[in-house]
Structure formats: C-alpha cells, structure tokens
C-alpha atoms as a PDB file:
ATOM      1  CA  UNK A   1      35.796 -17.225  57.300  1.00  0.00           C
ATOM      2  CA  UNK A   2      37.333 -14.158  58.922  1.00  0.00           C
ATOM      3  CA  UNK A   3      40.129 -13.499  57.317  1.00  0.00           C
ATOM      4  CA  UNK A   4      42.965 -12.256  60.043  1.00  0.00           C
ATOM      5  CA  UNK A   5      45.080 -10.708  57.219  1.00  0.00           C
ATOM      6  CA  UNK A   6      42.338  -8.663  55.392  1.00  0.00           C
ATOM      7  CA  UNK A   7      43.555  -5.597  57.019  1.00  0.00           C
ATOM      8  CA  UNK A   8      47.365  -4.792  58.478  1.00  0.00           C
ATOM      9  CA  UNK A   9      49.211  -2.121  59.470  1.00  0.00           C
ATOM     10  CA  UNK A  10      52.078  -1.182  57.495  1.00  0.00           C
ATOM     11  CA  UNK A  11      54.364   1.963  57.545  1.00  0.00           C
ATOM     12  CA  UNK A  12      52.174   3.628  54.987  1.00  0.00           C
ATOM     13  CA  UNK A  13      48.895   3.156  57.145  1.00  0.00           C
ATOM     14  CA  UNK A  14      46.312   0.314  56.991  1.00  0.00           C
ATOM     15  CA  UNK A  15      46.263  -1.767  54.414  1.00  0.00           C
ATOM     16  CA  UNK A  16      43.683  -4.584  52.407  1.00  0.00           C
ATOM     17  CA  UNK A  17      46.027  -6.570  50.239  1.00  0.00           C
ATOM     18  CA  UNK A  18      42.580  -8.205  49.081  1.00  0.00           C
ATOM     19  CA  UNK A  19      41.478  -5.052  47.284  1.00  0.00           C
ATOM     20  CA  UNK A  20      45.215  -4.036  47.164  1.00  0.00           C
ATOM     21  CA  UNK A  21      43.951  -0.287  48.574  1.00  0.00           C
ATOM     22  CA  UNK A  22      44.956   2.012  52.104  1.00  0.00           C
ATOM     23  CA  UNK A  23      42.522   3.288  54.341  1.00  0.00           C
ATOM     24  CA  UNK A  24      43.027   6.927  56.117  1.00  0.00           C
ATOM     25  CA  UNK A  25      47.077   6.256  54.495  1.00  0.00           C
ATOM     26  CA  UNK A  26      49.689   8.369  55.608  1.00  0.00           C
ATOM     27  CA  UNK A  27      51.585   8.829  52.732  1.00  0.00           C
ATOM     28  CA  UNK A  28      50.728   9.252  48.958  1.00  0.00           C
ATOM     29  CA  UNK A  29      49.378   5.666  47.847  1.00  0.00           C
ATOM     30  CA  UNK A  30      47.474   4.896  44.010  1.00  0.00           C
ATOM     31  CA  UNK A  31      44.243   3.324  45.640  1.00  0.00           C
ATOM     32  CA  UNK A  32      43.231   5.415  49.433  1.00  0.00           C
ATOM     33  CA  UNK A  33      39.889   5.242  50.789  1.00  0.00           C
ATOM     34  CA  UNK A  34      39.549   8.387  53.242  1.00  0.00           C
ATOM     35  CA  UNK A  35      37.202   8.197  56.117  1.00  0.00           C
ATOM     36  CA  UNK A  36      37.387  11.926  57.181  1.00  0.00           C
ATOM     37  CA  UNK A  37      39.495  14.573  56.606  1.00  0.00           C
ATOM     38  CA  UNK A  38      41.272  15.261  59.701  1.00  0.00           C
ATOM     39  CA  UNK A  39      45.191  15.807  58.953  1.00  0.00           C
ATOM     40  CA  UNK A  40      46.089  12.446  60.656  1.00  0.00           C
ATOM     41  CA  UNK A  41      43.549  10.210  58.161  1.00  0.00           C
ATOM     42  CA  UNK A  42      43.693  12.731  55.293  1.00  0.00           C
ATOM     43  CA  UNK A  43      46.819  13.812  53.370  1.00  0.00           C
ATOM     44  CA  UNK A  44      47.157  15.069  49.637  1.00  0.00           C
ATOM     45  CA  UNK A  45      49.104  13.516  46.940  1.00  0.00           C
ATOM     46  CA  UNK A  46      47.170  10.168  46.233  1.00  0.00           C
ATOM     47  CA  UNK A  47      46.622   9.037  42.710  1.00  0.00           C
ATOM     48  CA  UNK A  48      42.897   7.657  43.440  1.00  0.00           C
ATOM     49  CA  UNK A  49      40.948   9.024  46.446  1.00  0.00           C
ATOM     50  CA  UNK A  50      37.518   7.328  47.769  1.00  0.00           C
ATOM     51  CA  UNK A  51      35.855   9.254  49.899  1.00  0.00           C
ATOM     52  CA  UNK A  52      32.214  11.474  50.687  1.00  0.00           C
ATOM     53  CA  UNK A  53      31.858  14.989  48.421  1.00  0.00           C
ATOM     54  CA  UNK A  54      32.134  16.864  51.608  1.00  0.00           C
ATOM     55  CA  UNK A  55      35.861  15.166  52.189  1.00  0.00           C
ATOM     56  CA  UNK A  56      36.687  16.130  48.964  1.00  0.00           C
ATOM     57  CA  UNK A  57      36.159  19.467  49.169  1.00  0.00           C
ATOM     58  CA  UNK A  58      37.723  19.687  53.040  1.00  0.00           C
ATOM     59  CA  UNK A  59      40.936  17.967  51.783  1.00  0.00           C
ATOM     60  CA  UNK A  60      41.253  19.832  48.118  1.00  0.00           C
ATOM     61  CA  UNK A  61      40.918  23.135  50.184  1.00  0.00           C
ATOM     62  CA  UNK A  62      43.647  22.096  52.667  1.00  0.00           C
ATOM     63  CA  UNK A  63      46.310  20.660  49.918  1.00  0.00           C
ATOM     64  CA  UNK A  64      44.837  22.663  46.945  1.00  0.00           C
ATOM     65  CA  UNK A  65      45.628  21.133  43.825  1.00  0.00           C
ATOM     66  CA  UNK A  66      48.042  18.632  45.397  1.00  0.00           C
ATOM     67  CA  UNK A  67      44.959  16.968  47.558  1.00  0.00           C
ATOM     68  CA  UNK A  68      44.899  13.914  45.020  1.00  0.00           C
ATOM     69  CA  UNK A  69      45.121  12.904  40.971  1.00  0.00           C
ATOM     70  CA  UNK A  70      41.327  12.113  40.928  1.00  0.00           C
ATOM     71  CA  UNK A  71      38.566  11.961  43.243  1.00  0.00           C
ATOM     72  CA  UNK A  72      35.544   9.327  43.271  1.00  0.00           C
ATOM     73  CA  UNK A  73      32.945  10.723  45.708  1.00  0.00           C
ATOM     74  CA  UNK A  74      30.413   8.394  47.046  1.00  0.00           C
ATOM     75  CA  UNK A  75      27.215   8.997  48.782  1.00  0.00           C
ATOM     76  CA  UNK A  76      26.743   6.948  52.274  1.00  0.00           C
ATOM     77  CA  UNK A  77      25.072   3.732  51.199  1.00  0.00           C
ATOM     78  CA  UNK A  78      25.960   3.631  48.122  1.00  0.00           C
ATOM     79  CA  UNK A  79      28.493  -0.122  47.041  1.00  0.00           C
ATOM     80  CA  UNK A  80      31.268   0.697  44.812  1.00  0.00           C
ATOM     81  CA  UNK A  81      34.211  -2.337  44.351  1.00  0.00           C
ATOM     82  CA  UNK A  82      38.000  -2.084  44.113  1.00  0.00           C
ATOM     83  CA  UNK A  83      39.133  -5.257  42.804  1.00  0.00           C
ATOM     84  CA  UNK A  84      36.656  -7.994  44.712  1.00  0.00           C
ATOM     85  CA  UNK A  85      36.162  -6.029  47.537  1.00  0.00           C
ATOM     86  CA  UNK A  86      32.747  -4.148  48.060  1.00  0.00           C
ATOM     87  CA  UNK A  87      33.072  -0.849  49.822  1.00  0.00           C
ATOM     88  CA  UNK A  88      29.630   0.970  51.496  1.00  0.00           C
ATOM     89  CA  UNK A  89      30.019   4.412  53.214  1.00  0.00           C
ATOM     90  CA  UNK A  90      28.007   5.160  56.608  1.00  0.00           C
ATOM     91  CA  UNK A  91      28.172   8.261  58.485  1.00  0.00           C
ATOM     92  CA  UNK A  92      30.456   8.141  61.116  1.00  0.00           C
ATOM     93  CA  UNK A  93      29.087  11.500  63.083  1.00  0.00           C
ATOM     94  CA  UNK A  94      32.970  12.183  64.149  1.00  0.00           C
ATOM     95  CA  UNK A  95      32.069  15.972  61.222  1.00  0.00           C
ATOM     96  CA  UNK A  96      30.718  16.948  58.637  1.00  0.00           C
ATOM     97  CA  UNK A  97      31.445  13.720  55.548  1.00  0.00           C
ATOM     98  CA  UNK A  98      32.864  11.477  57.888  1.00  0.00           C
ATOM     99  CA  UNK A  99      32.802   7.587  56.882  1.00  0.00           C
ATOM    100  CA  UNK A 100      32.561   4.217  58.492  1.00  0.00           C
ATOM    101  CA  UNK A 101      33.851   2.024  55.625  1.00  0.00           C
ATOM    102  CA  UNK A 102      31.843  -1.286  55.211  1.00  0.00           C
ATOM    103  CA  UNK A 103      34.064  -3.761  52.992  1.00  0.00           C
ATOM    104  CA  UNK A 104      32.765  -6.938  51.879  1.00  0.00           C
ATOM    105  CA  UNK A 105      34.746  -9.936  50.488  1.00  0.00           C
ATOM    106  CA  UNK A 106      33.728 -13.279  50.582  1.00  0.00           C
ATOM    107  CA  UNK A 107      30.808 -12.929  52.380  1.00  0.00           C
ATOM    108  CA  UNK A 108      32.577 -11.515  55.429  1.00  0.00           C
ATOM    109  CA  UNK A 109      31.888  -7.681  56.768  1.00  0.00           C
ATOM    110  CA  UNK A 110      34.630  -5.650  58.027  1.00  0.00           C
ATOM    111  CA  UNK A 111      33.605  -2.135  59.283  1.00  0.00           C
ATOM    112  CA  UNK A 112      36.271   0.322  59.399  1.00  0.00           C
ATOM    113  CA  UNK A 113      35.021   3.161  61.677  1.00  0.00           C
ATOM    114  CA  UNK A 114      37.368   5.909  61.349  1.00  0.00           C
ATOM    115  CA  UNK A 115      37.223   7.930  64.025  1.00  0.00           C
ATOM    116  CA  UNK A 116      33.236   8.244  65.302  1.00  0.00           C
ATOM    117  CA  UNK A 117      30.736   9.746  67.960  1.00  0.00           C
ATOM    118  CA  UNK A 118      27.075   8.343  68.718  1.00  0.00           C
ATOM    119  CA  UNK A 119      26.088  11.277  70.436  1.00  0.00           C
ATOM    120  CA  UNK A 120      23.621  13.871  68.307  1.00  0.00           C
ATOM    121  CA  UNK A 121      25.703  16.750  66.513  1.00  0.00           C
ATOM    122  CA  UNK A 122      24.074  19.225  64.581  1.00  0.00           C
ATOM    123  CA  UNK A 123      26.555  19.924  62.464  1.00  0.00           C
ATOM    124  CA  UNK A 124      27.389  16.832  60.662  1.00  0.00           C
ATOM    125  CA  UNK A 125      25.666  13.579  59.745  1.00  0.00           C
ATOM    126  CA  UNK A 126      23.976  10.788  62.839  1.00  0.00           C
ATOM    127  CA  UNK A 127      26.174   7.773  63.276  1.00  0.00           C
ATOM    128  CA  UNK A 128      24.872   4.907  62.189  1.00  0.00           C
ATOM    129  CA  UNK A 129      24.956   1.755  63.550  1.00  0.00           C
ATOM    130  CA  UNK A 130      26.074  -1.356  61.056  1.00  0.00           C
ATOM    131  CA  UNK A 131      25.698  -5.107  61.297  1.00  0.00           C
ATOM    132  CA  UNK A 132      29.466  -6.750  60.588  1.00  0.00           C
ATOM    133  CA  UNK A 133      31.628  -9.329  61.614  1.00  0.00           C
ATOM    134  CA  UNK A 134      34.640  -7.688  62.349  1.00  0.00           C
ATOM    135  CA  UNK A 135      34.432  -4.175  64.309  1.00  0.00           C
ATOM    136  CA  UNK A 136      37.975  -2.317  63.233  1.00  0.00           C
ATOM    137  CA  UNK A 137      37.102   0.540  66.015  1.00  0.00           C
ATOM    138  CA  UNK A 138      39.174   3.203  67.113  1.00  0.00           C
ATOM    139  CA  UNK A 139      40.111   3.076  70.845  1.00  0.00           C
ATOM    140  CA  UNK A 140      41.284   7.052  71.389  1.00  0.00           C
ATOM    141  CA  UNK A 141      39.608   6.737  74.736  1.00  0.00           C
ATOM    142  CA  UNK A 142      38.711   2.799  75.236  1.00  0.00           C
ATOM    143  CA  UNK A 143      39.063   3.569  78.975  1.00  0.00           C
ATOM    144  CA  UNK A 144      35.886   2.418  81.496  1.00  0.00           C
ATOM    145  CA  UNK A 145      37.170   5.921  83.472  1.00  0.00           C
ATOM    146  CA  UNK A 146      36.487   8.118  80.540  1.00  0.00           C
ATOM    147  CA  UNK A 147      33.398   9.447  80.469  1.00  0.00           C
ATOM    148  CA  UNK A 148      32.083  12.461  78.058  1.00  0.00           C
ATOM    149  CA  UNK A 149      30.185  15.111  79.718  1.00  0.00           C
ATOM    150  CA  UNK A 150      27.089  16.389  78.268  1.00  0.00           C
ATOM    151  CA  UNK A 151      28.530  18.718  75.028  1.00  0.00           C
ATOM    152  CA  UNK A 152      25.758  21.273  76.245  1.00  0.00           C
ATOM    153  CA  UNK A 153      26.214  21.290  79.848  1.00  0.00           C
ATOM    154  CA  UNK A 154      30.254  22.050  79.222  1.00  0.00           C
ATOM    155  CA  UNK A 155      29.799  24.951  76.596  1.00  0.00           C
ATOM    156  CA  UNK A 156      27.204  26.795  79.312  1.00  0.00           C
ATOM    157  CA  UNK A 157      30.565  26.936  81.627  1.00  0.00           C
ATOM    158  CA  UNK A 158      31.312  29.666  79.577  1.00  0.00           C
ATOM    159  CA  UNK A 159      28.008  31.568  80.815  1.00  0.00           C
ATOM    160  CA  UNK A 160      29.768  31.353  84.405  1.00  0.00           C
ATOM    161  CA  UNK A 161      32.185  34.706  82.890  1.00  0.00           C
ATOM    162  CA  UNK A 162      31.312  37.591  81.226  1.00  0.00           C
ATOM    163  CA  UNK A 163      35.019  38.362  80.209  1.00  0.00           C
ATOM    164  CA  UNK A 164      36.034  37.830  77.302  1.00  0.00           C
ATOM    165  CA  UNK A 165      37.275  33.918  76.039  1.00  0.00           C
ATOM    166  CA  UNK A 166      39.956  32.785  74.081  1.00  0.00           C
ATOM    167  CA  UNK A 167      38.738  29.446  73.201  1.00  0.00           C
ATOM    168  CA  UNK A 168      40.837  26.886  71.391  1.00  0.00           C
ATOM    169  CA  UNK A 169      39.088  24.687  68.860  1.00  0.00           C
ATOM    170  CA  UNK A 170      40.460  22.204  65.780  1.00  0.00           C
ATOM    171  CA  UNK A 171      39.404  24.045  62.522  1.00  0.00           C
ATOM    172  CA  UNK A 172      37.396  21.334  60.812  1.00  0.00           C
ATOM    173  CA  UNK A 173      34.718  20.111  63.046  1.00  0.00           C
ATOM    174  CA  UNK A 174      35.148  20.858  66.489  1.00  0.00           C
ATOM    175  CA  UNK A 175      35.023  24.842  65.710  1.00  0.00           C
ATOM    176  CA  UNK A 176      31.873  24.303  64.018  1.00  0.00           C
ATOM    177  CA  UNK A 177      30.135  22.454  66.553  1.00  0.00           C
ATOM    178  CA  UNK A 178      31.574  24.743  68.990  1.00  0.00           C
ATOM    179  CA  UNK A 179      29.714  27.865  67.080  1.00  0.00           C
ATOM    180  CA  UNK A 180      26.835  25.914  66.965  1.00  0.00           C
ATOM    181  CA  UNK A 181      26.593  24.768  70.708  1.00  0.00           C
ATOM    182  CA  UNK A 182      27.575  28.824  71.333  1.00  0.00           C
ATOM    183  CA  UNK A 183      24.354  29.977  69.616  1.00  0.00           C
ATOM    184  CA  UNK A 184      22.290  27.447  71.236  1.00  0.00           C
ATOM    185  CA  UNK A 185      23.258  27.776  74.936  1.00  0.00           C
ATOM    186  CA  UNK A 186      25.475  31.370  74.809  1.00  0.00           C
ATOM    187  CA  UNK A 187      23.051  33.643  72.922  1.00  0.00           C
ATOM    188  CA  UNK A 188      24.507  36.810  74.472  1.00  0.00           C
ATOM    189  CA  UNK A 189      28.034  36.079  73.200  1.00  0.00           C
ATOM    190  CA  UNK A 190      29.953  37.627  70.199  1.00  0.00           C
ATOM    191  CA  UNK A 191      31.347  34.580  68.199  1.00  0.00           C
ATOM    192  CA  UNK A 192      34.293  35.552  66.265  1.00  0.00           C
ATOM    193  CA  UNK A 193      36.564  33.198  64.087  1.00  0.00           C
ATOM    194  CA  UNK A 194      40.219  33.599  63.331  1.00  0.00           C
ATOM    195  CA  UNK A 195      40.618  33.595  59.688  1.00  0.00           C
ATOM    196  CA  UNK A 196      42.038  30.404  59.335  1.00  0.00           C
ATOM    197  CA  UNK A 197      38.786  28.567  60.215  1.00  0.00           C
ATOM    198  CA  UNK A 198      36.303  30.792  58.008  1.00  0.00           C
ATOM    199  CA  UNK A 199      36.819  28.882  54.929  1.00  0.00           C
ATOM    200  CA  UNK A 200      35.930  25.161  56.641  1.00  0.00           C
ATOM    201  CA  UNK A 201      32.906  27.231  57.943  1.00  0.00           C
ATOM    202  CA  UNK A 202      31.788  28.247  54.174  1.00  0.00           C
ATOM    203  CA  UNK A 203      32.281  24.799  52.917  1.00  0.00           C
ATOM    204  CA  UNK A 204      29.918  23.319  55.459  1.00  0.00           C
ATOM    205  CA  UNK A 205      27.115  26.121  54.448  1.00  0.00           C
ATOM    206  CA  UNK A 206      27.541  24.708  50.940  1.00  0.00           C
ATOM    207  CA  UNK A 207      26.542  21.790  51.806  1.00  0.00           C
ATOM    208  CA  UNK A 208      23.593  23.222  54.104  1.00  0.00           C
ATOM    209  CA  UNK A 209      24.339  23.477  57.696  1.00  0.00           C
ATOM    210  CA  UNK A 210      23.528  26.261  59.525  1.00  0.00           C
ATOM    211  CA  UNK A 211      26.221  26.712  62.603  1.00  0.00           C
ATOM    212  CA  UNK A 212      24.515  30.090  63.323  1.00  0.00           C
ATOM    213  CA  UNK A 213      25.838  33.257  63.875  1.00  0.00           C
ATOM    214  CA  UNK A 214      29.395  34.863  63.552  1.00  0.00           C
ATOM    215  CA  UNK A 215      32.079  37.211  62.667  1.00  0.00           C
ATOM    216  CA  UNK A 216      35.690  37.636  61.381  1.00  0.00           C
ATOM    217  CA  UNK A 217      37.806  37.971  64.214  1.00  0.00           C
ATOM    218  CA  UNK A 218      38.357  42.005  64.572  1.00  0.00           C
ATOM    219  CA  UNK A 219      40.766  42.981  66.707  1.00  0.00           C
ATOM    220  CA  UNK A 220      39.662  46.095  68.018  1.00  0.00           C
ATOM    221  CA  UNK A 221      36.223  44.794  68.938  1.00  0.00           C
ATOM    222  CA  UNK A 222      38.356  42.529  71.487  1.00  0.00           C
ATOM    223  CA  UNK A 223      40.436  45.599  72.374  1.00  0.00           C
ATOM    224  CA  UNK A 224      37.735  48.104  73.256  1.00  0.00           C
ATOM    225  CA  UNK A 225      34.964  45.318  74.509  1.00  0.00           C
ATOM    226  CA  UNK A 226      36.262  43.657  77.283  1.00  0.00           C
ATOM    227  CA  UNK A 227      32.964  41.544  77.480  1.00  0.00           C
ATOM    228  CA  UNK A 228      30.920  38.788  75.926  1.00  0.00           C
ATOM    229  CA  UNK A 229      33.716  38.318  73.266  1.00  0.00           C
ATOM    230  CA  UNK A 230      34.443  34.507  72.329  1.00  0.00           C
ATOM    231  CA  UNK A 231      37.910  34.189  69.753  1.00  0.00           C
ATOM    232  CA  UNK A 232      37.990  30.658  68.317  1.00  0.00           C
ATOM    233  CA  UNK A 233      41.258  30.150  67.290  1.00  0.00           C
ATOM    234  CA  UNK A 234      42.998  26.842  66.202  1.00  0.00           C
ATOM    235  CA  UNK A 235      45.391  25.067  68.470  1.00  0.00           C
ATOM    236  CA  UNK A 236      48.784  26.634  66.859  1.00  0.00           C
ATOM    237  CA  UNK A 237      47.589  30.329  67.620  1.00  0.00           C
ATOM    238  CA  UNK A 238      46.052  29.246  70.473  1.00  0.00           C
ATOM    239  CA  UNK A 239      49.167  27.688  72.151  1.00  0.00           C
ATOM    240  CA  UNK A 240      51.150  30.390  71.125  1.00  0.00           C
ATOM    241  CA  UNK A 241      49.413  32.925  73.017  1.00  0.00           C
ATOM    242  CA  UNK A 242      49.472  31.534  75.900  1.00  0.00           C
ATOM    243  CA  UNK A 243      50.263  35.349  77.915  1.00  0.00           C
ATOM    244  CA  UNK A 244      46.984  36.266  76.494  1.00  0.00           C
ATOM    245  CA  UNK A 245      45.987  39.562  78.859  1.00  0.00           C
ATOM    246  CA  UNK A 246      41.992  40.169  80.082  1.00  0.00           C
ATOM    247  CA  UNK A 247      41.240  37.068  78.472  1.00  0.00           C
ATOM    248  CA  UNK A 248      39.943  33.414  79.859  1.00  0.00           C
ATOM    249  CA  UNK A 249      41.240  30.688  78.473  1.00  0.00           C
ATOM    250  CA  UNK A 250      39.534  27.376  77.502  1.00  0.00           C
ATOM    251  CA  UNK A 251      40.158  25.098  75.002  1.00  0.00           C
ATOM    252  CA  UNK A 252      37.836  21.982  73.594  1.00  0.00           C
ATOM    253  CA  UNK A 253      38.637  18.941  73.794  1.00  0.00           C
ATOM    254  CA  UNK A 254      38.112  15.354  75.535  1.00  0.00           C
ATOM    255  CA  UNK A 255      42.027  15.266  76.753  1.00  0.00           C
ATOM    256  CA  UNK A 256      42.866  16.224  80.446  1.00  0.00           C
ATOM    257  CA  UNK A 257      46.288  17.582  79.340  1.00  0.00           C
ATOM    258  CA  UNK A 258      44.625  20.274  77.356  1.00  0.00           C
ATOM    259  CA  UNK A 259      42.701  21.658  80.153  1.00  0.00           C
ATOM    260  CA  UNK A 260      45.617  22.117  82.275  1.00  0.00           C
ATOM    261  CA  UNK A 261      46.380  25.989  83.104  1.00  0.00           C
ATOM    262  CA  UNK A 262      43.265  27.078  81.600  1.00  0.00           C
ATOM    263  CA  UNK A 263      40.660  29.655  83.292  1.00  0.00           C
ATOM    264  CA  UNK A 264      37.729  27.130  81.927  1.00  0.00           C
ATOM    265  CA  UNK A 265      38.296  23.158  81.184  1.00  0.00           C
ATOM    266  CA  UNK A 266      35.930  22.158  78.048  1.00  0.00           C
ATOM    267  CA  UNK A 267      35.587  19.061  77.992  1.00  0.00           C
ATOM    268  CA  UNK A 268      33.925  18.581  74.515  1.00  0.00           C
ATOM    269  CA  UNK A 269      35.085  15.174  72.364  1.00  0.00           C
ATOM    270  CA  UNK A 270      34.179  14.373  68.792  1.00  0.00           C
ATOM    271  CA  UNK A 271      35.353  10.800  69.809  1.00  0.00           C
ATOM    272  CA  UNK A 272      33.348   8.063  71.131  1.00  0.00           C
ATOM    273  CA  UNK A 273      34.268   7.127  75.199  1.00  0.00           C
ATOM    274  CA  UNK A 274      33.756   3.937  76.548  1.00  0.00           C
ATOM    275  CA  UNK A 275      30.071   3.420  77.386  1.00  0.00           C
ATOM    276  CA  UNK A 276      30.011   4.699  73.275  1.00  0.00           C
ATOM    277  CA  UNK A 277      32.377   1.942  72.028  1.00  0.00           C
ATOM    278  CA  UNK A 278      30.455  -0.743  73.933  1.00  0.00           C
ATOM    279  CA  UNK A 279      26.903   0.701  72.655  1.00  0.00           C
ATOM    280  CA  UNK A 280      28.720   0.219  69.291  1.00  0.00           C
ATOM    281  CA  UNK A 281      29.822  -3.407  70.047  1.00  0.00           C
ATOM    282  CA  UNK A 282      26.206  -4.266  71.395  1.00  0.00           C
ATOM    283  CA  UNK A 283      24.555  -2.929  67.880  1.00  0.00           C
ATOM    284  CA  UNK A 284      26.785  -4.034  65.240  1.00  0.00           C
ATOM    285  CA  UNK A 285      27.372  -7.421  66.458  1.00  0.00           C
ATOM    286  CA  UNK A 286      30.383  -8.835  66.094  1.00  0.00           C
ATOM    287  CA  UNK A 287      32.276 -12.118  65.761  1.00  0.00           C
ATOM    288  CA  UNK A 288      35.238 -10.282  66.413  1.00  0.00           C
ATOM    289  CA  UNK A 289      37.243  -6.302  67.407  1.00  0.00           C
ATOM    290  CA  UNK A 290      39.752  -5.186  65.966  1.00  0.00           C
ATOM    291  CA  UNK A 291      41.326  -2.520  67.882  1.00  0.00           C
ATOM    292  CA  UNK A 292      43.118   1.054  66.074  1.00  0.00           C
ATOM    293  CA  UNK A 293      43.960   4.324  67.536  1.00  0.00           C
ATOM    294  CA  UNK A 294      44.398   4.359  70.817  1.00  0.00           C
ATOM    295  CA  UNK A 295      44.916   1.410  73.440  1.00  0.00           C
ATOM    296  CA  UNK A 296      42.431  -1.351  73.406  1.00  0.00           C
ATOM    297  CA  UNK A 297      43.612  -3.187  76.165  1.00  0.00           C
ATOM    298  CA  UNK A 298      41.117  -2.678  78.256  1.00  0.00           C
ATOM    299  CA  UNK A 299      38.464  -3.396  75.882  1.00  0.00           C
ATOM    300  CA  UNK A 300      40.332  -6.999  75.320  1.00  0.00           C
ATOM    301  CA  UNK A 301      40.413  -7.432  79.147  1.00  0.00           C
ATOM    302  CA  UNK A 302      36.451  -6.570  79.171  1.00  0.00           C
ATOM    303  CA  UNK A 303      35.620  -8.930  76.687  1.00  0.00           C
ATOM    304  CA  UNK A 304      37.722 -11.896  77.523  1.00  0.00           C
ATOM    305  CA  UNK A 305      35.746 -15.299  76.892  1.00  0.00           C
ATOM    306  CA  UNK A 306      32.781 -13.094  75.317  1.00  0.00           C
ATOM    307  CA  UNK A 307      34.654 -11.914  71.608  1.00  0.00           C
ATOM    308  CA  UNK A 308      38.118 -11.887  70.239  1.00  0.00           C
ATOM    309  CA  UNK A 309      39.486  -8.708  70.542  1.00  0.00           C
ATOM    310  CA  UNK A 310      42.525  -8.121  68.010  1.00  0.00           C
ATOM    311  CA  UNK A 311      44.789  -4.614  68.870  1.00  0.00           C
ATOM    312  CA  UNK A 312      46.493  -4.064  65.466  1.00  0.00           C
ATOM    313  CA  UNK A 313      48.403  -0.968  66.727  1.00  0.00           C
ATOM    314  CA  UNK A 314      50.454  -3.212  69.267  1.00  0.00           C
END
C-alpha cells in the first residue's frame, strides 16, 4: 500500500519519517541523503551525509570542512538501509554524481529524482530509467510549451560571431558541459574559465572526464584579441558586468528571462522539459506522481483519470 505520508515537505526540506532521514534538506539535519550538489539540494553542516563520491567531493570543496560530520558514499546500484528503509542510487544525468534515490519500505518503491535530464551528456553519468510505484519528479518545466532545443544546435549559435563572448554558465555542471559542447561544435574558439569554476573542472578530471580544452581566464588575451575569445563566468560576475564593452553576451540556460538583453539566447537546460517528464512516466511506470520543484499542474490536468498525480509543493 502506497503510503501518502512516506514523504512530506517540511520547513527543513523533504522528509521520510519512516526512515526518520531528509532528502536534498535545506538546513543542517543528522540523517540527509543528497541527490546532487547544486546549492539549492546541497548545503554543509549535516551530521550524516548519503550521497555518490563525486557529491562528496563537489560539496566538501564548496563548504570545506563544514560540508558535513561524516560522509557515506555509495556507488549507483548499490542498497544501503536507514532504519527499514532501503535506499538504491541511479544516475540522474542532471552532472556529474547526480542521484535518483530509490527507497523501498514495505514492498512499495518511491523514486526520488532530484533534479534529472534524459538527453545524452558527456560529461556526467546516462539517466536511467527505474521501475517504481510512486514517481516523486521534479516539475522545473512540467509545461507541454516547453520544449528543449537540441544542446548542439544552440552552442553552434555562437559560430554565427567571431567577436568575442561573455557567456554565463552555473559553475558545477552546466560550465562543464558548456566546455565540452564548445570543443565539439566551436573548435576555433579560445575557451577560458574564470577562476571560480577551475576547481569543479579538476574534480571532474579526477574522476575521468575529459571536457576538452581550456585556459585560465587572462585578461589581456581578451584585451588585445578581440576575436574567437569565449569567458565562462558564473552568474554573479556575469550579472554584474552587464556594460561589458566589444563583447556578446549569452548566457545558458533553459529560462526565457535569462536570455532577455543578451546579443545570443542559449537555450541549454540540464532539466528535463515536458516530452522528458512524460518519457519518464511511460518507463518507470507508475501507480502514482508525486510532483516537486516547479508547478505540476499541468501534468495533473494531463493525467486526469489515467494516474494520481500528488503536487507536494502546493
């Protein structure tokens, strides 16, 4: 029996008072389970953190020796327990160490998909798709209109210029796929990285992918080559130089908002749009959705008399 209690939202984040642990909680908690570790699911301080080695060493770079009292790391597929509830890990392909969490407790499957993408990344770990009776998905865009353009066919845009590009980019993840998708379809460009993404970059060749070529960011090769020249920046520096001079602007992202007043709109997600959320439903099969994230009205509306669909965030 589905049990509609299993998980709730509290002002701490989600919680299982069955295995009396948070997922992705927003404040310090003894027992968190960590999906990815994005500042909005990922914060320091925990006693006990569950989570993929690759999280670990994302988050315990971020917060340094404040990222959590002890780590367990656990490889995807492999069943660990916190009181009676079974916990499985399977790659979420949001970046690199991202987790759906698979709990099982008394012989009902809850999957917890954190935030995800089906499409292929190079950079990170393929989703995979997992049988359960309860979908908790996030619903960042659970919109029929939203549609994600092909990753590939957006980042060649930026062959349309030869000037140079500020580009704005989320350290962990998106810049890395971004360098990536730049060496693949923009050979003839100069990646450079502001200094604040460099160590994410490191930590993801430790644990063996390649995003290809690039540089510190150097401020004179931008001054005296007015060409060719990509800056990745994160969204801080980006925003704040916003009266950047012989520069075109672009910044990646699936929001509209973000592409407003720039020279190029990028319309790159690391989120999965609608046609991905009902792919998901289709393949994992469930009795029932529970909706996080976002607003999953529409996805209750589209699946009226076919499967409950539960919006915990109301």
């Amino acid at each position: 029996m589905i049990l509609d209690d299993f998980i709730t939202i509290t002002p701490t984040g989600l919680y299982c008072v069955y295995g009396d642990f948070y997922l992705d909680p927003q404040q310090p908690v003894r027992e968190a389970v960590v999906s990815h570790a994005h500042g909005d699911h990922a914060i320091g301080g925990s006693q006990n953190v569950y989570c993929t080695a690759a999280t670990a060493s994302f988050m315990k770079h971020r917060y340094r020796k404040f990222a959590a009292v002890d780590f367990y790391t656990k490889a995807y597929h492999e069943t660990f327990k916190i009181k009676d509830v079974a916990i499985t890990f399977f790659s979420a392909g949001h970046i690199l160490g991202s987790a759906q969490v698979l709990m099982e407790f008394q012989g009902v499957k809850y999957l917890y998909t954190g935030d995800y993408k089906i499409e292929p990344d190079a950079t990170c770990e393929p989703f995979e798709f997992v049988k359960a009776d309860v979908l908790i998905t996030e619903s960042t865009f659970a919109n029929p209109d939203t549609k994600h353009p092909s990753p590939d066919d957006e980042i060649k845009k930026l062959n349309e210029t030869s000037l140079n590009i500020m580009l704005g980019a989320y350290s962990l993840g998106k810049a890395q796929r971004i360098i990536w998708l730049l060496n693949e379809h923009c050979p003839t460009r100069n990646v450079m990285l502001h200094h604040s993404i460099m160590p994410f970059v490191k930590i993801y060749e430790d644990y063996g992918i390649s995003v290809g070529n690039y540089k510190m960011y150097d401020r004179k090769v931008m001054k005296n080559n007015h060409e060719n020249q990509v800056y990745i920046v994160p969204p801080m520096v980006f925003h704040s130089y916003h009266k950047a001079i012989n520069v075109v602007r672009a910044f990646a992202s699936g929001w509209k908002n973000l592409q407003q007043q720039n020279g190029i709109s990028l319309y790159i997600s690391d989120h999965a749009d609608w046609d991905a959320i009902l792919e998901t439903v289709k393949e994992v099969q469930p009795k029932q959705i529970w909706t996080l994230h976002g607003d999953g009205k529409q996805l209750k509306a589209h699946f009226k008399d076919q499967l409950e669909v539960k919006i915990l965030n109301d």
